[in-house]
PDB file of N, CA and C in Angstrom:
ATOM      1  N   UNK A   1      75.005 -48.259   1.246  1.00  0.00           N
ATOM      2  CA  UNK A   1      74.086 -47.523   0.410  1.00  0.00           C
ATOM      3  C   UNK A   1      74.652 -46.153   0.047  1.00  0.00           C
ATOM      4  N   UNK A   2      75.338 -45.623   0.780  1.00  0.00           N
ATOM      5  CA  UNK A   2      75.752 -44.236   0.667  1.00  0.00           C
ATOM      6  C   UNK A   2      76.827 -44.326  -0.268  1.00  0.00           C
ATOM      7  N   UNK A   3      77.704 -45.296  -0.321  1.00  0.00           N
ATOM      8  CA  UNK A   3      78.925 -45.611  -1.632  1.00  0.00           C
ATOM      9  C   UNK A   3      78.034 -45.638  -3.020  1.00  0.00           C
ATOM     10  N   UNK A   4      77.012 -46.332  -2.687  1.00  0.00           N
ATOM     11  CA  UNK A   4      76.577 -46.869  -3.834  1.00  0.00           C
ATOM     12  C   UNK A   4      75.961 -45.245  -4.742  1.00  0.00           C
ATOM     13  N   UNK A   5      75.458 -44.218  -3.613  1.00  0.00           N
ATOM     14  CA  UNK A   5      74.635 -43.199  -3.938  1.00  0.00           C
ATOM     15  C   UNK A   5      75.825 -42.292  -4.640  1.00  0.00           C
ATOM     16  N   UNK A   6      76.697 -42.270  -3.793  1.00  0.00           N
ATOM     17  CA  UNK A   6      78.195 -41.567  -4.098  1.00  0.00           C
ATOM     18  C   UNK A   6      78.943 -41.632  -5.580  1.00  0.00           C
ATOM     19  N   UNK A   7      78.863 -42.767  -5.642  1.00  0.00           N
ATOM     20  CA  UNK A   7      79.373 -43.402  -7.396  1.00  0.00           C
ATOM     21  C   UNK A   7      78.662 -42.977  -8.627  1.00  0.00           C
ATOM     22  N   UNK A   8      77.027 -42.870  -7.963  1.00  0.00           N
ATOM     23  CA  UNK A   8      76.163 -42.872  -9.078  1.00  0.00           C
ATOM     24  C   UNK A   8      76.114 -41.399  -9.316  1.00  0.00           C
ATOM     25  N   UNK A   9      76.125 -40.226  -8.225  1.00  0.00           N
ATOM     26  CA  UNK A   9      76.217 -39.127  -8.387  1.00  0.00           C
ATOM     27  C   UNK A   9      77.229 -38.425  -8.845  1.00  0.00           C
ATOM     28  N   UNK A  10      78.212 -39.227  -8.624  1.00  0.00           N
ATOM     29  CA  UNK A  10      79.536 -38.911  -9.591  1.00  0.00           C
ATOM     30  C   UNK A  10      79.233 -39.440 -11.308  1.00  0.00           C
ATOM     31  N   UNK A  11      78.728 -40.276 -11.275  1.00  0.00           N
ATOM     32  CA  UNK A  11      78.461 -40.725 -12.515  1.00  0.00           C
ATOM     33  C   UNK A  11      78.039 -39.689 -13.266  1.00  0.00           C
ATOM     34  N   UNK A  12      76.540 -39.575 -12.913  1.00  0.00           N
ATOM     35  CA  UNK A  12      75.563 -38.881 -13.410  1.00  0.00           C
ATOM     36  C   UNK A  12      76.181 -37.331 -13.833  1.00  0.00           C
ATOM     37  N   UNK A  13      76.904 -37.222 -12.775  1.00  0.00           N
ATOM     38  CA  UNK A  13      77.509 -35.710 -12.573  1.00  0.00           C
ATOM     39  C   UNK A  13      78.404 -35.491 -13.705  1.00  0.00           C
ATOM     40  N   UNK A  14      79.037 -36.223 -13.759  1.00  0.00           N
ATOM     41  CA  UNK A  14      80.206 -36.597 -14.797  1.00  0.00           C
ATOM     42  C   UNK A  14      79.622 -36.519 -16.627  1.00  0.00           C
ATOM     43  N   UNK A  15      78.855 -37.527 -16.682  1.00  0.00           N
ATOM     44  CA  UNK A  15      78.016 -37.544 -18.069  1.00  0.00           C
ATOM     45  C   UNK A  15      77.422 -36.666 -18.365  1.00  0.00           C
ATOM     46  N   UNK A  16      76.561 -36.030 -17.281  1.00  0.00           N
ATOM     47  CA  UNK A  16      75.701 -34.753 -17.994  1.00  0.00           C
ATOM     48  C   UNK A  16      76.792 -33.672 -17.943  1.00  0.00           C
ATOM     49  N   UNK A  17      77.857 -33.055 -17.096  1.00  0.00           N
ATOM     50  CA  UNK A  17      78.511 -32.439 -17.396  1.00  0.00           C
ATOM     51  C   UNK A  17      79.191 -32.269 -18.513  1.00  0.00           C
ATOM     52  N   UNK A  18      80.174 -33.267 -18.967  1.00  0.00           N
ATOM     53  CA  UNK A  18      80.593 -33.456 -20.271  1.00  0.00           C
ATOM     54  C   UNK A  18      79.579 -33.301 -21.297  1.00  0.00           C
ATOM     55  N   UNK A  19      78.638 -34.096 -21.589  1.00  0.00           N
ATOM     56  CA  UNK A  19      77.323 -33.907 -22.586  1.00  0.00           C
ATOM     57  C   UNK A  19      76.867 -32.544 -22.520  1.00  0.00           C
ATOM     58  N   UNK A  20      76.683 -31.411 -21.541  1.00  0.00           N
ATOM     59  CA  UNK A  20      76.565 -30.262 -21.520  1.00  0.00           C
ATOM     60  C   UNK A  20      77.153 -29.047 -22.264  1.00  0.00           C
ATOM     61  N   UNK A  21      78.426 -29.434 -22.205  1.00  0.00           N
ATOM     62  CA  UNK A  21      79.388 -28.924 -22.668  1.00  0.00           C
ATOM     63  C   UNK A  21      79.815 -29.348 -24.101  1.00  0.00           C
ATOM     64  N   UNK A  22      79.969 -31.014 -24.592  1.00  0.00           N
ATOM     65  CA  UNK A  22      79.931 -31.668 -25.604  1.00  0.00           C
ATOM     66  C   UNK A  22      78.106 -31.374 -26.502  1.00  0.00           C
ATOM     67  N   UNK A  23      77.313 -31.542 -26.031  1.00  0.00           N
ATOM     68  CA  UNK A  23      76.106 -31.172 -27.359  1.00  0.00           C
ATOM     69  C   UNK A  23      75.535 -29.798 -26.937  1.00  0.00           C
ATOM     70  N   UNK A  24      75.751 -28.661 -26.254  1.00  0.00           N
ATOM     71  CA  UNK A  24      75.521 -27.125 -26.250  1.00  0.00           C
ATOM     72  C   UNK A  24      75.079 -26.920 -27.494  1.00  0.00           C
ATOM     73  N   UNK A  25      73.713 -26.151 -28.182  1.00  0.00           N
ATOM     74  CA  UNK A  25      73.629 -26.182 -29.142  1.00  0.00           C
ATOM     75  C   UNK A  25      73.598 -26.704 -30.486  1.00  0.00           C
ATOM     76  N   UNK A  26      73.654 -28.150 -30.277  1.00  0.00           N
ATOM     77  CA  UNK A  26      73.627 -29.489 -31.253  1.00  0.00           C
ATOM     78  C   UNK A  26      72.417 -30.255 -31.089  1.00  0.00           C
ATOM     79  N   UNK A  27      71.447 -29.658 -30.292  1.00  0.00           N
ATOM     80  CA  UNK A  27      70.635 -30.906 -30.480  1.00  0.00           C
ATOM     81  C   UNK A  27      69.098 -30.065 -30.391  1.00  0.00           C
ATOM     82  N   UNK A  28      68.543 -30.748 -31.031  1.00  0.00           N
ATOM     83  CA  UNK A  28      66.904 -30.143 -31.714  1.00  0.00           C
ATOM     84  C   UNK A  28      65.997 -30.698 -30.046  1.00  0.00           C
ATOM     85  N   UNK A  29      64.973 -30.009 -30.199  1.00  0.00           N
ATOM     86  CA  UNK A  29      63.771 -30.319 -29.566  1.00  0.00           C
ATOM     87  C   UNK A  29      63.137 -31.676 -29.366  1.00  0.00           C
ATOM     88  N   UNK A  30      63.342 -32.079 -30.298  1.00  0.00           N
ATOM     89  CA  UNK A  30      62.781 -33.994 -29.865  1.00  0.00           C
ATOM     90  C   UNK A  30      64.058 -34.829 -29.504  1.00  0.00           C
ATOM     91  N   UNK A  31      65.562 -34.533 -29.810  1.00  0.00           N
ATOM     92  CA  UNK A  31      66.604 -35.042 -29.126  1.00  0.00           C
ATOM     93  C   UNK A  31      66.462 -34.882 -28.075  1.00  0.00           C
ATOM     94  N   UNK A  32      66.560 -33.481 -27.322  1.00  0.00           N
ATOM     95  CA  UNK A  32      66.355 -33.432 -25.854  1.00  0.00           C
ATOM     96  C   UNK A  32      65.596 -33.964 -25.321  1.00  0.00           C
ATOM     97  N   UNK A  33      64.535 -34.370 -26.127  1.00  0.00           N
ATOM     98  CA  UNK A  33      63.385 -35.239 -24.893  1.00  0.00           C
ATOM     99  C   UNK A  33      63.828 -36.808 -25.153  1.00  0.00           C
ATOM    100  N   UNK A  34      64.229 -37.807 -26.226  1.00  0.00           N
ATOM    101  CA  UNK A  34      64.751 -38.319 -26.505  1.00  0.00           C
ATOM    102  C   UNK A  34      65.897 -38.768 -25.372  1.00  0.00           C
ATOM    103  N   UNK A  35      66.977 -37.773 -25.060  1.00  0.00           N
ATOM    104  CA  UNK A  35      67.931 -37.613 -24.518  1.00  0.00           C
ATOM    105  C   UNK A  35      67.652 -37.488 -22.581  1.00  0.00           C
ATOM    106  N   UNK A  36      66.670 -36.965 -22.450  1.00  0.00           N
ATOM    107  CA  UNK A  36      66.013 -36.557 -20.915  1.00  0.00           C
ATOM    108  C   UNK A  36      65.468 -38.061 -20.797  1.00  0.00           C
ATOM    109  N   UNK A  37      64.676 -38.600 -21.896  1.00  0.00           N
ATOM    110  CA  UNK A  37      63.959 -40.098 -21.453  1.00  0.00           C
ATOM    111  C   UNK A  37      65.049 -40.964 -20.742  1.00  0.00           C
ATOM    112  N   UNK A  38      66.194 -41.098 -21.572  1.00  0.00           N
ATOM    113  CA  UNK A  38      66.780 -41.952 -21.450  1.00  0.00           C
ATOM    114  C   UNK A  38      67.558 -41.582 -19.803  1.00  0.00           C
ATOM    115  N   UNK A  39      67.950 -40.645 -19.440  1.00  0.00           N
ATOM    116  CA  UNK A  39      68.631 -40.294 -18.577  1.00  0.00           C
ATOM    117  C   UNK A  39      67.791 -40.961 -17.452  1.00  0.00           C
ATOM    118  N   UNK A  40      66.223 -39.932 -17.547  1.00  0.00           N
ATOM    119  CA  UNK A  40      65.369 -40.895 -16.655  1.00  0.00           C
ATOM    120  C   UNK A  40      65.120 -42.014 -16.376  1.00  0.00           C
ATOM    121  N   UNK A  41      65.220 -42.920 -17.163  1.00  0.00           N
ATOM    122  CA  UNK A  41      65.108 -44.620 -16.907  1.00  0.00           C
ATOM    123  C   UNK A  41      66.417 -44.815 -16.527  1.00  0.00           C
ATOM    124  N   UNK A  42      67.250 -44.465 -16.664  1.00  0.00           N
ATOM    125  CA  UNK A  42      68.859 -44.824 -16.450  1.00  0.00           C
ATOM    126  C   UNK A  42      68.786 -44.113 -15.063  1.00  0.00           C
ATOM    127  N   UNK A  43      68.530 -43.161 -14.851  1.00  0.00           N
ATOM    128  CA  UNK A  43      67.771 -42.775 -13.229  1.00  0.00           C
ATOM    129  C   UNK A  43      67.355 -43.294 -12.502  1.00  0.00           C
ATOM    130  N   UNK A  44      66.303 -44.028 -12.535  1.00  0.00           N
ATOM    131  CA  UNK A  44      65.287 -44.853 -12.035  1.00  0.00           C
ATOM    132  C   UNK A  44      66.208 -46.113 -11.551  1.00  0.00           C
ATOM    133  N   UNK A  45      66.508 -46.620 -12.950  1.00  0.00           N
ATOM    134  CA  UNK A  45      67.283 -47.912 -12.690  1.00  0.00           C
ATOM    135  C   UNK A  45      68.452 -47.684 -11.496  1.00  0.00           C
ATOM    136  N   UNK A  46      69.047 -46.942 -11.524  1.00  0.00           N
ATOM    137  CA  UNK A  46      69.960 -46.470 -10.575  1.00  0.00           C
ATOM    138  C   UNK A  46      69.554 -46.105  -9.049  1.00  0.00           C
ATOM    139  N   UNK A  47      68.471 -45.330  -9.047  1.00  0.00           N
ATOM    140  CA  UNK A  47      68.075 -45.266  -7.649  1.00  0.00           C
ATOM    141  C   UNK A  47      67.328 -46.539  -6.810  1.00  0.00           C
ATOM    142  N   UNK A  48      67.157 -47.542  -7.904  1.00  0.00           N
ATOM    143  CA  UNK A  48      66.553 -48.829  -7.915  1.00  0.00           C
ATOM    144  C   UNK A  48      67.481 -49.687  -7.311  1.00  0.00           C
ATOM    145  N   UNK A  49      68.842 -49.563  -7.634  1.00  0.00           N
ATOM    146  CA  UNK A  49      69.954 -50.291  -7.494  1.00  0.00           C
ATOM    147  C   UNK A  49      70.384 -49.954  -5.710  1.00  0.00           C
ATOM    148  N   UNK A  50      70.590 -48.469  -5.855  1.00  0.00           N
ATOM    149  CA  UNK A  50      71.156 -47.720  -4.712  1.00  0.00           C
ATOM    150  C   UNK A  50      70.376 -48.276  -3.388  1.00  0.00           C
ATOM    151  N   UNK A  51      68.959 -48.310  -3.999  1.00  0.00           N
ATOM    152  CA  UNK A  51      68.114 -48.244  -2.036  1.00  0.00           C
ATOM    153  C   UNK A  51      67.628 -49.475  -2.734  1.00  0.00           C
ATOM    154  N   UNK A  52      68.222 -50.682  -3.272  1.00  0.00           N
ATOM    155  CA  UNK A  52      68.270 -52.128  -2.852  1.00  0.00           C
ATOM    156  C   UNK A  52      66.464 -52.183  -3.097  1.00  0.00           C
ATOM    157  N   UNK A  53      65.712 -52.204  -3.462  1.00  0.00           N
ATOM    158  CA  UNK A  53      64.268 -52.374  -3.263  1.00  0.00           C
ATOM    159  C   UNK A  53      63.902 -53.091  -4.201  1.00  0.00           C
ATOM    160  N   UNK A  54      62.868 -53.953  -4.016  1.00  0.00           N
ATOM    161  CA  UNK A  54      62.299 -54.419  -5.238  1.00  0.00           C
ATOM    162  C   UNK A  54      61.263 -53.745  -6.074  1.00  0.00           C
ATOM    163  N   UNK A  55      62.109 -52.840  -6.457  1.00  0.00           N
ATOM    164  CA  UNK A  55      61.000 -52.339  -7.378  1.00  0.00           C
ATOM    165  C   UNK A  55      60.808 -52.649  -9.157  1.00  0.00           C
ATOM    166  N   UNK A  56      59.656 -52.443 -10.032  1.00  0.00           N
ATOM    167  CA  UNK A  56      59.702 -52.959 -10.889  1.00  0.00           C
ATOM    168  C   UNK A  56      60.865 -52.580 -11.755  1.00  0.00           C
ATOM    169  N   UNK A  57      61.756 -53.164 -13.144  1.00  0.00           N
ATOM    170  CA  UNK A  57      62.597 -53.421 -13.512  1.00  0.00           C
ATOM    171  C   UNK A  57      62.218 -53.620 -14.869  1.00  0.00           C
ATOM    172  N   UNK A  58      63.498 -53.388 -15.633  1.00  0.00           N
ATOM    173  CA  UNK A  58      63.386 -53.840 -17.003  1.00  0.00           C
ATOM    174  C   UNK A  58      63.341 -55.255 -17.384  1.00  0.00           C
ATOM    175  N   UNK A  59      63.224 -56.099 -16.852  1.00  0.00           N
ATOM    176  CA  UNK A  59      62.938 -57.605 -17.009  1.00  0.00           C
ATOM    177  C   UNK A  59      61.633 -57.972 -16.605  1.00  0.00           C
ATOM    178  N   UNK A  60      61.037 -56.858 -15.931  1.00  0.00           N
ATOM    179  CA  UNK A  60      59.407 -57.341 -15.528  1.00  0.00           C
ATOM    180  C   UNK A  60      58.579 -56.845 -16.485  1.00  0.00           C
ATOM    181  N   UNK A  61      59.190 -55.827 -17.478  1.00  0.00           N
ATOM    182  CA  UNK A  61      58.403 -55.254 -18.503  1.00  0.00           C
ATOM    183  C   UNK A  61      58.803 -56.628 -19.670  1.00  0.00           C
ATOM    184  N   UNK A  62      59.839 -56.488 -19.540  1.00  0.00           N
ATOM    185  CA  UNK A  62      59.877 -57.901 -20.794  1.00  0.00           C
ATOM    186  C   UNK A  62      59.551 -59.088 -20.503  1.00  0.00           C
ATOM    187  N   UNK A  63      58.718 -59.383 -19.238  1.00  0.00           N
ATOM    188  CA  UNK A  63      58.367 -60.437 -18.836  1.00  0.00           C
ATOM    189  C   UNK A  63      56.910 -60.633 -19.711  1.00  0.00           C
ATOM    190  N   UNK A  64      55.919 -59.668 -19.573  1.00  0.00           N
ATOM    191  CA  UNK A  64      54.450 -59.341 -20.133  1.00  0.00           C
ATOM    192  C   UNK A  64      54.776 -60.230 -21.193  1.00  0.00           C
ATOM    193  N   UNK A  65      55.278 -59.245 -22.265  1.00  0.00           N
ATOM    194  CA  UNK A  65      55.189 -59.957 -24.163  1.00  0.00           C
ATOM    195  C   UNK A  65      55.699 -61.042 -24.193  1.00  0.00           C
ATOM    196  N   UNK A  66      57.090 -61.679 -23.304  1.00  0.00           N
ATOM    197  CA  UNK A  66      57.868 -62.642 -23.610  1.00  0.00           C
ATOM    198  C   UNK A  66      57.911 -63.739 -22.391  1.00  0.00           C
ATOM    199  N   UNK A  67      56.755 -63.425 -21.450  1.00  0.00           N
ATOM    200  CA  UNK A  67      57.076 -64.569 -20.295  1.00  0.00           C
ATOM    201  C   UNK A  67      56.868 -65.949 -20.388  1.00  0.00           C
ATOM    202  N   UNK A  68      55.625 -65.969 -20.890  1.00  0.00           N
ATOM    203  CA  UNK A  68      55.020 -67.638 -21.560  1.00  0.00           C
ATOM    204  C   UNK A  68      55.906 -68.047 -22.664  1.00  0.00           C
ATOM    205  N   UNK A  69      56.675 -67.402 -23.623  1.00  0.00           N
ATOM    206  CA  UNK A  69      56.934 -68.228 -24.611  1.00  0.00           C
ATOM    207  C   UNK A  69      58.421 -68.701 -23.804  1.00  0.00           C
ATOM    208  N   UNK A  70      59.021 -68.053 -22.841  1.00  0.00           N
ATOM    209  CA  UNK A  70      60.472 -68.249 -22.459  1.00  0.00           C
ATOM    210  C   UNK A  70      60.229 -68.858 -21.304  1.00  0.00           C
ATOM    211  N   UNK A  71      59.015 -69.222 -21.014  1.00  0.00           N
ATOM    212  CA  UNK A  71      58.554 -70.416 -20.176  1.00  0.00           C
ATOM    213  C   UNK A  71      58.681 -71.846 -20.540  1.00  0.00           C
ATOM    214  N   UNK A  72      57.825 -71.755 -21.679  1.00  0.00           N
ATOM    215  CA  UNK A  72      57.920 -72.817 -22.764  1.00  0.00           C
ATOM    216  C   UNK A  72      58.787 -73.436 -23.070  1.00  0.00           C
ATOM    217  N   UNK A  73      60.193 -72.541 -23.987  1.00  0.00           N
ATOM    218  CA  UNK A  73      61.135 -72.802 -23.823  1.00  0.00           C
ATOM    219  C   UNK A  73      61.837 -72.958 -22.979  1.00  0.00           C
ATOM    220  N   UNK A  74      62.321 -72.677 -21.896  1.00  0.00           N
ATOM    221  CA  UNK A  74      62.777 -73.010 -20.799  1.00  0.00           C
ATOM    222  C   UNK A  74      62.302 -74.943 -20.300  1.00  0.00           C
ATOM    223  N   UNK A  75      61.010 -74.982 -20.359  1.00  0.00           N
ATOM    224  CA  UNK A  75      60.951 -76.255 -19.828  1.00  0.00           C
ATOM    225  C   UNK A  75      60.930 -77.588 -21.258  1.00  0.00           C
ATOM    226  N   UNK A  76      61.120 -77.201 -22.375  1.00  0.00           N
ATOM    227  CA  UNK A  76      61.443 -77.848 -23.005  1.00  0.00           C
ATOM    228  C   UNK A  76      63.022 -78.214 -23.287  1.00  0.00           C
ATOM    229  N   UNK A  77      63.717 -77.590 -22.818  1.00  0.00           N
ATOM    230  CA  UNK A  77      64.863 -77.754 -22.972  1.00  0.00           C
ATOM    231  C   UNK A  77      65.529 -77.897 -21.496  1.00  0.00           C
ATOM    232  N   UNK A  78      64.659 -78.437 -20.645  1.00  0.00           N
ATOM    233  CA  UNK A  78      65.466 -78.946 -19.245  1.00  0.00           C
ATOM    234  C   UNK A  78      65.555 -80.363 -19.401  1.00  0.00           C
ATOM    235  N   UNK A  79      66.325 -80.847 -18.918  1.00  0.00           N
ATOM    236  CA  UNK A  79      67.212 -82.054 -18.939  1.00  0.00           C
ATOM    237  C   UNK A  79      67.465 -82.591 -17.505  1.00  0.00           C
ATOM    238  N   UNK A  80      67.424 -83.589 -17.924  1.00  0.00           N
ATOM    239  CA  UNK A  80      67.435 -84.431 -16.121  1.00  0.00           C
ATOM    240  C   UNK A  80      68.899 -84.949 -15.823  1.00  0.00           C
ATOM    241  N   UNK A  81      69.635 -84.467 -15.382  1.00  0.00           N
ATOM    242  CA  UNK A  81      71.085 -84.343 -14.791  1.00  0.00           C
ATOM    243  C   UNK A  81      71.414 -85.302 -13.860  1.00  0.00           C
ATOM    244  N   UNK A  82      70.803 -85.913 -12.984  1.00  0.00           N
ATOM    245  CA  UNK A  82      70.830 -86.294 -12.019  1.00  0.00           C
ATOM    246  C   UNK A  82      70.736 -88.146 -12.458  1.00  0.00           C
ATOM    247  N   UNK A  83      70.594 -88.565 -13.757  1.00  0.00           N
ATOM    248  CA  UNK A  83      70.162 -89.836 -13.891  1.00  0.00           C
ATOM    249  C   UNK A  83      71.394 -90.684 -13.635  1.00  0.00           C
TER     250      UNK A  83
END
């Protein structure tokens, strides 16, 4: 867990540093929040990864709108392998 924390903090460290330095003064008021969202879910997802947990995920949000129909599909297109 601690490699895993290690990598990501280098990561993180790394991107916003450069981006700090690379958009200084280039970016308006709704970019930055724009720009902070994304960091945060890319956050999340990451500390999600690090301490191994099941916590909710970007596939459980796309599960809601798209779970029944990729259900559907799914069992229409299974095939019996074994005959």
């Amino acid at each position: 867990m601690w490699e895993r924390c290690l990598v990501i903090a280098i990561a993180f460290g790394g991107v916003l540093l450069f981006d700090g330095f690379a958009l200084r003064g280039k970016l308006t008021a709704r970019d930055k929040i724009v720009y902070g969202s994304i960091v945060l879910i890319t956050l999340y997802g990451a500390i999600d990864f690090a301490m191994n947990q099941d916590w909710p995920d970007y596939l459980d949000l796309a599960n809601i709108p798209f779970g029944k129909a990729a259900k559907t599909m799914e069992q229409l297109l299974q095939t019996d392998w074994e005959r």
